[in-house]
Every structure is written in C-alpha cells, then in structure tokens.
Protein backbone atom coordinates (compact mmCIF):
# COMPACT_ATOMS: atom_id res chain seq x y z
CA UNK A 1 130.36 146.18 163.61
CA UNK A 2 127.92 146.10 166.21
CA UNK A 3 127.12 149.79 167.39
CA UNK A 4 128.66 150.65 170.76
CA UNK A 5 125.60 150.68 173.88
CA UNK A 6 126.37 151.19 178.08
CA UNK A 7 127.65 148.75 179.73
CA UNK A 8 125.30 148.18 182.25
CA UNK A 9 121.96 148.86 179.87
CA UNK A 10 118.68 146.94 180.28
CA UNK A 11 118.42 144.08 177.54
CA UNK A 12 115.76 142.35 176.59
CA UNK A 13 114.93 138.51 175.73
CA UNK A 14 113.07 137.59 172.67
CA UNK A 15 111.28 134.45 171.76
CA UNK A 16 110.05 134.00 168.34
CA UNK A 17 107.82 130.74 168.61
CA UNK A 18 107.18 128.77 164.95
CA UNK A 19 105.69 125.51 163.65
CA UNK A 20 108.44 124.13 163.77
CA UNK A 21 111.51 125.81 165.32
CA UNK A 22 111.74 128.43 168.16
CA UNK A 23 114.40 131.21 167.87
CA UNK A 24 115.66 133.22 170.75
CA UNK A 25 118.19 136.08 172.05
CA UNK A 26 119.22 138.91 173.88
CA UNK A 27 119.15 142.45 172.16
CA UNK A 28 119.92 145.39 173.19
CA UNK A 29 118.16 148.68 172.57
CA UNK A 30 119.66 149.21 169.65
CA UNK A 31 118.97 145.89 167.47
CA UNK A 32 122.42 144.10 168.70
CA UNK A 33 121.45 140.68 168.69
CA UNK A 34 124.01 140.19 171.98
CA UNK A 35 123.56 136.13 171.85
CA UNK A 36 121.27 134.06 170.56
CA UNK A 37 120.77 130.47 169.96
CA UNK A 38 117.13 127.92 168.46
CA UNK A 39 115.53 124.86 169.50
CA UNK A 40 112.72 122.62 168.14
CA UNK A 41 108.96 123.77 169.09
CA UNK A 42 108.20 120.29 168.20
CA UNK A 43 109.86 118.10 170.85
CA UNK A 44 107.30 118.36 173.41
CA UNK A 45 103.43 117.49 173.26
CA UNK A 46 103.39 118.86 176.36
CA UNK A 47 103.55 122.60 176.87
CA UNK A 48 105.07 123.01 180.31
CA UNK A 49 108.09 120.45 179.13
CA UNK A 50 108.62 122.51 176.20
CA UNK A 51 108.58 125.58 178.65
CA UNK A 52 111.12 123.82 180.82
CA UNK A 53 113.18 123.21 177.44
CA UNK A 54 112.97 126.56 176.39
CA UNK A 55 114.05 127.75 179.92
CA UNK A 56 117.27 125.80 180.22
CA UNK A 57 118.03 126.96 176.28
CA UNK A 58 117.97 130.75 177.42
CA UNK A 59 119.30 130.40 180.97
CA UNK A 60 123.16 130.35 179.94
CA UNK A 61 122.22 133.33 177.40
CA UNK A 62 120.78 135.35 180.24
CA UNK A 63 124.08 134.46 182.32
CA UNK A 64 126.32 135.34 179.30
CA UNK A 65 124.91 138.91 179.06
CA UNK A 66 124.89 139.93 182.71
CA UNK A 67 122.44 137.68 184.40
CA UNK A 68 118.63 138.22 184.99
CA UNK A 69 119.13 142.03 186.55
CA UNK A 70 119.86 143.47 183.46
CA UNK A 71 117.10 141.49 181.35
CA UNK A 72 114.31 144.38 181.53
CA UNK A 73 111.75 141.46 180.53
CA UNK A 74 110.79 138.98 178.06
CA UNK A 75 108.94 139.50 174.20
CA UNK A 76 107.33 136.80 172.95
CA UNK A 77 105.92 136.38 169.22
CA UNK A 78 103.77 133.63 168.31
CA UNK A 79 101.32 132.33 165.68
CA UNK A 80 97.50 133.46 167.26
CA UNK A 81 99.22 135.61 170.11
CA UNK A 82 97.03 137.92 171.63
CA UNK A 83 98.78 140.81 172.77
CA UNK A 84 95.60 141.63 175.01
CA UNK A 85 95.52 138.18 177.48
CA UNK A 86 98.78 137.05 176.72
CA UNK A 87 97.27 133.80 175.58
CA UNK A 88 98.06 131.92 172.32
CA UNK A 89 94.48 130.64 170.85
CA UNK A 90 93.93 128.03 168.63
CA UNK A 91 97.29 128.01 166.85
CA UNK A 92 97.24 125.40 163.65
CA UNK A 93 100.60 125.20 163.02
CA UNK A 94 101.84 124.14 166.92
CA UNK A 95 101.68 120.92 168.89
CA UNK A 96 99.41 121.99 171.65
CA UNK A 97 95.76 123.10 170.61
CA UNK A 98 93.18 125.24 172.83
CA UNK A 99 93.65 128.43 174.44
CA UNK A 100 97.35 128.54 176.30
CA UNK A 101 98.43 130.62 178.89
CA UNK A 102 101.80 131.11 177.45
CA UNK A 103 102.50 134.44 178.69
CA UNK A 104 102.01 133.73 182.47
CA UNK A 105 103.56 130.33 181.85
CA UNK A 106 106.57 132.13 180.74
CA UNK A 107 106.84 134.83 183.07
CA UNK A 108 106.38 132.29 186.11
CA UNK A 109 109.41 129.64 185.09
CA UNK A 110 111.37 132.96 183.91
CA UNK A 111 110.47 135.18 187.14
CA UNK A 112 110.18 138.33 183.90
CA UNK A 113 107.76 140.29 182.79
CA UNK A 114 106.50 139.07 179.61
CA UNK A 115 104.26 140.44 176.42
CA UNK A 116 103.40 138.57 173.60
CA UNK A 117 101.49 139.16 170.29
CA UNK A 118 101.74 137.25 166.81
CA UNK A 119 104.67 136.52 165.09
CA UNK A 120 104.04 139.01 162.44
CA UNK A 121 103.19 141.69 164.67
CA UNK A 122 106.64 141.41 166.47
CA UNK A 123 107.88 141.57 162.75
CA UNK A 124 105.89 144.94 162.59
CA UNK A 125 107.54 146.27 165.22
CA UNK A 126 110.97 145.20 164.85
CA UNK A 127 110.77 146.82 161.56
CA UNK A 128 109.86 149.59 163.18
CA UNK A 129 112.48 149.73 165.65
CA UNK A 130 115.30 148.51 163.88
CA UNK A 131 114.51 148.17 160.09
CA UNK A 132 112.96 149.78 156.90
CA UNK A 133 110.09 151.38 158.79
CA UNK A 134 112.00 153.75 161.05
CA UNK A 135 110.51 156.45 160.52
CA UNK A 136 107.12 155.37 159.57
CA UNK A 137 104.14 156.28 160.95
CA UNK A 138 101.88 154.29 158.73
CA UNK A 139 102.70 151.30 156.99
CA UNK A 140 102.20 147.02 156.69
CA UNK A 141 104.37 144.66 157.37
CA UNK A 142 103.31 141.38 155.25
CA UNK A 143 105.22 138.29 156.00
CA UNK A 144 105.39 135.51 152.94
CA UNK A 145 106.80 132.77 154.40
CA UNK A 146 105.16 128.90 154.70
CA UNK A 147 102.25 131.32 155.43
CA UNK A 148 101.15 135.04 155.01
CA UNK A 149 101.26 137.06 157.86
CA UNK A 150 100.50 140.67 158.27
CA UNK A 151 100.86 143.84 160.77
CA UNK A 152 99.65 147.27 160.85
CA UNK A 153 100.92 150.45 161.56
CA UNK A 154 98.70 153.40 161.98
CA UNK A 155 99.06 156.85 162.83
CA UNK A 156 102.28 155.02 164.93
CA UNK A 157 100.49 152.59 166.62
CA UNK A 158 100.51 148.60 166.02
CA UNK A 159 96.65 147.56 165.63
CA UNK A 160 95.28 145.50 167.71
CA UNK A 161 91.63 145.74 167.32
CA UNK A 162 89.00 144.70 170.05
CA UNK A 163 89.86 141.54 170.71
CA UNK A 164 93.93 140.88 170.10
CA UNK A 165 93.31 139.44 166.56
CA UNK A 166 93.41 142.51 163.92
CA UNK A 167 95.80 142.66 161.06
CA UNK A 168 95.03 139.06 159.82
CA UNK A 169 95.48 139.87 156.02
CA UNK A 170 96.72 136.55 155.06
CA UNK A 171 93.30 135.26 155.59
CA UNK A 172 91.32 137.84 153.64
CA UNK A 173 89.12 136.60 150.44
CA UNK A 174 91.27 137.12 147.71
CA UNK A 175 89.34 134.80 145.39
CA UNK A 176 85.77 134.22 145.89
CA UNK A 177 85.45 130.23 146.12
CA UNK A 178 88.84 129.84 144.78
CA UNK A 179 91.74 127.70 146.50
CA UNK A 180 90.97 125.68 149.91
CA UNK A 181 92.53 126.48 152.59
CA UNK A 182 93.71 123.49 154.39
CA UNK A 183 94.52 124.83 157.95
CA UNK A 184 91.36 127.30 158.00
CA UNK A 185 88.85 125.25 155.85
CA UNK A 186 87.99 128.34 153.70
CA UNK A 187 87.89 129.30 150.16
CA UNK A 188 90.17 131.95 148.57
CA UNK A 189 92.50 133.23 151.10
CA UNK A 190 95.69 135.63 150.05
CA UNK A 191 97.67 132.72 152.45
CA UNK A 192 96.66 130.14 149.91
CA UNK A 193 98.12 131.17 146.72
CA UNK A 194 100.89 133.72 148.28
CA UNK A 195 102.68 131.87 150.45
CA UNK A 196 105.70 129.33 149.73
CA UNK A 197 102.63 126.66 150.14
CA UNK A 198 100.94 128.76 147.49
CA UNK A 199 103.78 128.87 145.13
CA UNK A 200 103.72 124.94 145.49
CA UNK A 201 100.56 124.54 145.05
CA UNK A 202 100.14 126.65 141.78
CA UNK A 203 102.64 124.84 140.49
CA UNK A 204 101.07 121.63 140.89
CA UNK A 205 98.01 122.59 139.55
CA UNK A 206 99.75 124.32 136.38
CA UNK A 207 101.56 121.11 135.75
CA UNK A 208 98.60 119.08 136.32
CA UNK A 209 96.38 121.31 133.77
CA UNK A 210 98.64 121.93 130.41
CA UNK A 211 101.51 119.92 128.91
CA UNK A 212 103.73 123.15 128.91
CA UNK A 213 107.43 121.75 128.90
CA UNK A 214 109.06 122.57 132.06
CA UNK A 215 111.61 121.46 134.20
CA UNK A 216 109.70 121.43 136.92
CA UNK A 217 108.16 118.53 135.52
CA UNK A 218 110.87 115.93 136.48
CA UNK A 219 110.01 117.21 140.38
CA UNK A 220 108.23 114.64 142.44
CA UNK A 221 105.02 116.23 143.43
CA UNK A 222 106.26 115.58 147.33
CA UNK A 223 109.24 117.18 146.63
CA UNK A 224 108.04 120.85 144.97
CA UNK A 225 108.87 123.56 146.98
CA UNK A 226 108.96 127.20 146.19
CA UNK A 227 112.74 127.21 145.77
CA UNK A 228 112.83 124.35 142.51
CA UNK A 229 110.36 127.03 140.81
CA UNK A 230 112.47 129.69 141.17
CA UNK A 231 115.61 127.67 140.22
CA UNK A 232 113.50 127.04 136.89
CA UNK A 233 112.57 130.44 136.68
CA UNK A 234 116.63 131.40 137.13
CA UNK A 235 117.14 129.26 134.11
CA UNK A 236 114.46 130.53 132.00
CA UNK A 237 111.33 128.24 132.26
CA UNK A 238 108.54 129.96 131.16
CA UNK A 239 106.05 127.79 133.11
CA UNK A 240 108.19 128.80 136.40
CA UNK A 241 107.54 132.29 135.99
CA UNK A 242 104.37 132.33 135.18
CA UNK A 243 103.74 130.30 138.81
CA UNK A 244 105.60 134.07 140.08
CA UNK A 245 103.48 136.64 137.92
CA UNK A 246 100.42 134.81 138.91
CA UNK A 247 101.56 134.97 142.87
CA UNK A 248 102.13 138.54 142.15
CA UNK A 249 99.12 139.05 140.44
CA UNK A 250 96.91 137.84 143.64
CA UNK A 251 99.35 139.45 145.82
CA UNK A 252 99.02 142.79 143.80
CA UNK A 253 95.65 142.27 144.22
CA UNK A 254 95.43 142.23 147.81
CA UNK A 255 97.99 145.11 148.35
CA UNK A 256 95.69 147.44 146.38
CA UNK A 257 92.87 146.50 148.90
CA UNK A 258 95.21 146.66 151.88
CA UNK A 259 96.34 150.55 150.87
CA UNK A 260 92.67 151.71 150.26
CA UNK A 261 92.18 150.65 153.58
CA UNK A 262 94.95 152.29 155.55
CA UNK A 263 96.49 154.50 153.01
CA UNK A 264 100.28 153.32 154.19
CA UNK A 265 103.58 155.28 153.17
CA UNK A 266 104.93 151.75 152.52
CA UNK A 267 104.25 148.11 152.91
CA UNK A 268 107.10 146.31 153.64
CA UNK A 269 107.53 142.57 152.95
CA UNK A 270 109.66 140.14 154.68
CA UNK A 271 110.22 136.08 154.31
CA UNK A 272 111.41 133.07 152.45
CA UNK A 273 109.37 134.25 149.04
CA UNK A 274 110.94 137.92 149.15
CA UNK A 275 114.24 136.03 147.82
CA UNK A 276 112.55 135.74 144.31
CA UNK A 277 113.44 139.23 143.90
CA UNK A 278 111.78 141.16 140.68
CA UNK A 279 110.21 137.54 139.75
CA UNK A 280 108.06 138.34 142.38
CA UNK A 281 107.87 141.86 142.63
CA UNK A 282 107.71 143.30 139.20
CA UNK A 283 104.14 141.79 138.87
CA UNK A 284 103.06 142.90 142.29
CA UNK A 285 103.60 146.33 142.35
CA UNK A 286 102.11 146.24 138.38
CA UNK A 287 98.85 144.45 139.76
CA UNK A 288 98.86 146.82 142.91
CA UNK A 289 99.08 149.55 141.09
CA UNK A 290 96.26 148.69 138.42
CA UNK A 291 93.93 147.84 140.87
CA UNK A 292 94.42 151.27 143.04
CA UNK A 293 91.74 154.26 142.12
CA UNK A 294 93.70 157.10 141.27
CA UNK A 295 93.77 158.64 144.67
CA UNK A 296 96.29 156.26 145.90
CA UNK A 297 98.11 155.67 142.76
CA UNK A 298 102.23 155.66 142.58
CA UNK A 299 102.01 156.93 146.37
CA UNK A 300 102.75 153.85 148.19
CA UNK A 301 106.50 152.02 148.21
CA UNK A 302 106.83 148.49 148.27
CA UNK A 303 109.84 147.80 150.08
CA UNK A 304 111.69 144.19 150.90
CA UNK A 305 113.17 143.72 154.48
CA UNK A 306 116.79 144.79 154.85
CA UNK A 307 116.50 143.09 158.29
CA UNK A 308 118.56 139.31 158.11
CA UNK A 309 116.06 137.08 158.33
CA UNK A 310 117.36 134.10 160.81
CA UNK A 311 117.55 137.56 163.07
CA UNK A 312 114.37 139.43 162.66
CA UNK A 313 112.27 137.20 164.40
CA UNK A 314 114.08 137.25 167.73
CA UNK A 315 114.49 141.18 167.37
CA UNK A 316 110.58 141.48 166.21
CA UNK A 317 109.85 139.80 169.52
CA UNK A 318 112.38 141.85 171.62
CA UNK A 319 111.18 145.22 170.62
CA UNK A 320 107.74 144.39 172.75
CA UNK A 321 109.81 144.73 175.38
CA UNK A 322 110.60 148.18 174.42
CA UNK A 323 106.73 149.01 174.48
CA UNK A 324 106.32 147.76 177.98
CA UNK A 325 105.28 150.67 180.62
C-alpha cells in the first residue's frame, strides 16, 4: 500500500536516461512512484527529437498527477552527468557524443527546473532517501549492471569532487594490464570483469582456456549472458561458479580498497548481477574482508538493494529534486 501524502504536495519528475532505454515518473516525497511509464533512448540520433519524444512521453504523466504546478522540478540521472554544468560529457553508451547541454535542454522544452548527475549517483541518493541507506551518513552505492557504477556518501554528503566526475569506481585499476576495456581503451578496470559484460566475458575466456565440462559449453558465444551462467551455476556446474567466485574475488578486491578509502558503515549494491545472490556474495565479502588491514575488519556491511529495480532508477533521479534550494 502506498503510504498516504497531502493532497496538494509538490512532486517531482524523474528521468533515468540509459544506453538503451529511458525510464521516467512522478514521485512523491515519500518514494510513491505516482505514475510512471519508459521509452527507447535509442530512437533518435538527434538529441532535440529525442527531447521532443521524451516531452510528449511525460506530458500526460504531469497532467495525470495535477499538472505542471505541483511538479516542484525535474531530476535527471545519466551516464557522465555532471551535477556541476548540468551537461552530459562524452557518454559511450548513448547515441549522441560530445558535451550536451541536457539540463538546459530539458528545463527549456519542460519550462522546470532541472538537476542532473550520473545515473549511479541518483542511485546514491535514492538509496538514501528511500532505501537501505536511510540513515547513513557514510556509505557506497555500487551499481553492477551491463556496467559498474558507483556513488559516495560522506559525512552525508554525495561527492562530487572538483569537477562533477568523482565516485567513478567502476573504472579503477583492479588488475594491472589485465582485461581491455572496450568502451574506455584501458587495462584492468573493476567494470571489466564485474559487470554482467564481465561475467560474459570470463566465461568465454574460461571456456576458451580448459576443457572443463560445462553446460555452458553448448551456449553460442553471441548468445552468453550473465543469466545462462547462473542458470548453470543453479544446476550445479562447477565451471559456472567458479565464473561467480572469481567476479567476487575482483569485486572483493576492490571493496577492500573502496572502505580504506572512505571507511563506509555499508556499501550497498544494486543491479542485474545482485540477483546471483550468495553465488556472488559469499566470495565478495570473503575477498573484502581478506584484503582489509585489521582496522577496518568485520566493520563494514555489505548490503543488496531492497529498492525494486525497474523503480529505483526513476526514484534515484527524483530525489535530486529533493536537494534543490
């Protein structure tokens, strides 16, 4: 049951923007996802069409709640959002390349106010808001989805850093000169072996290097996904979860490095890859915790989203609207 809010409260709009699809809704200060509906991000090549799109998507939303005097502005989360010049920069994983002005863009076909940051920073702070990390004062939100996104809490603030870009832990160095990196062109990152991608692609190369039996073996290599090795896992193939301990491994790995540096009360994960449950987890939190100095040892909780997932995006991106002055 959604809990009861005024009639006449201020909602707000959030637009989660991703590779491939673009999720949006009205919420209310209290997480109620009032409507909410999706489109494709990859209809248009150009931006302002897509805009235009997007605009005639939310329209009847905005109508359905109320109309645009009770819409108190507009959140937007998107991949290379800074939060600082509301401009999306250099984005891999969406049709238009460059620097855009997506913010002001926005705000002028909307006639709203409008912040934006990355999509895993809105995660941060819906979590914050509305999920697992009420409460918390320090903690990281990593998301393990196609990709691995991260943001950080500290001492109850959301960091930024100078320049709009901090908190990209996905693309830390995880293994010197290890795995390549397609969208980045660099060696090694978290991203690429702790992601869905990086499920898939350990798989590959496991199949490729032993003649383990494994029913992951009558996969077409354009066909492995994350999901067919956890099936196999499910059913007992041993090859299929050793592809999860070693994601946990790398991803313990990088969790220890992550606390030393913040010293969280929790880092909270959220995605597609979360659904592998203990597969997943019972290695990370070993790896994590045998790679923390004592100091930080058995202090920090590693907790799974209770937020639902085709929701948490749009509420992520709302709860910027919260922050506005």
């Amino acid at each position: 049951m959604p809990r009861t809010s005024p009639s006449l409260e201020q909602l707000a709009i959030g637009i989660d923007i991703g590779g491939t699809g673009t999720k949006f809704g009205i919420v209310d200060r209290l997480g109620n996802l009032l409507f909410s509906s999706e489109m494709s991000t990859r209809n248009h090549k150009d931006l302002e069409a897509y805009i235009d799109e997007l605009y005639n998507n939310v329209a009847p939303l905005i109508q359905k709640a109320g109309g645009v005097g009770r819409m108190k502005g507009i959140g937007l989360g998107a991949p290379n959002g800074n939060y600082y010049t509301g401009t999306v920069e250099y984005a891999p994983n969406l049709p238009w390349k460059g620097i855009l002005p997506l913010a002001k863009l926005v705000e002028d076909k909307f006639k709203l106010p409008v912040v934006l940051t990355n999509d895993a920073n809105a995660a941060a702070l819906g979590e914050m808001m509305y999920g697992a990390a009420q409460g918390m004062n320090d903690f990281i939100m990593i998301t393990l989805g196609t990709g691995v996104g991260s943001g950080i809490v500290a001492n109850g603030k959301l960091i930024y850093g100078h320049d709009g870009f901090a908190g990209e832990l996905g693309h830390t160095i995880i293994i010197p000169d290890g795995r390549m990196h397609e969208g980045t062109g660099k060696k090694g990152s978290l991203e690429s072996y702790a992601s869905a991608t990086g499920v898939k692609l350990t798989a590959l190369e496991l199949l490729e290097k032993n003649d383990t039996p494994s029913l992951l073996r009558n996969v077409p290599a354009d066909q492995m996904d994350s999901k067919k090795v956890y099936d196999a896992a499910i059913e007992g193939d041993e090859l299929a979860k050793g592809i999860f301990e070693y994601t946990g491994k790398i991803l313990g790995m990088a969790l220890a490095n992550f606390v030393m540096f913040s010293s969280p009360e929790a880092i909270i994960l959220f995605g597609g890859l979360t659904k592998a449950g203990e597969l997943l987890l019972k290695p990370t939190k070993e790896h994590m915790e045998a790679n923390l100095i004592q100091v930080f040892q058995n202090k920090v909780k590693i907790l799974v989203s209770h937020l639902k997932e085709s929701d948490a995006a749009i509420l992520g991106a709302s709860a910027l609207v919260w922050e506005m002055k």
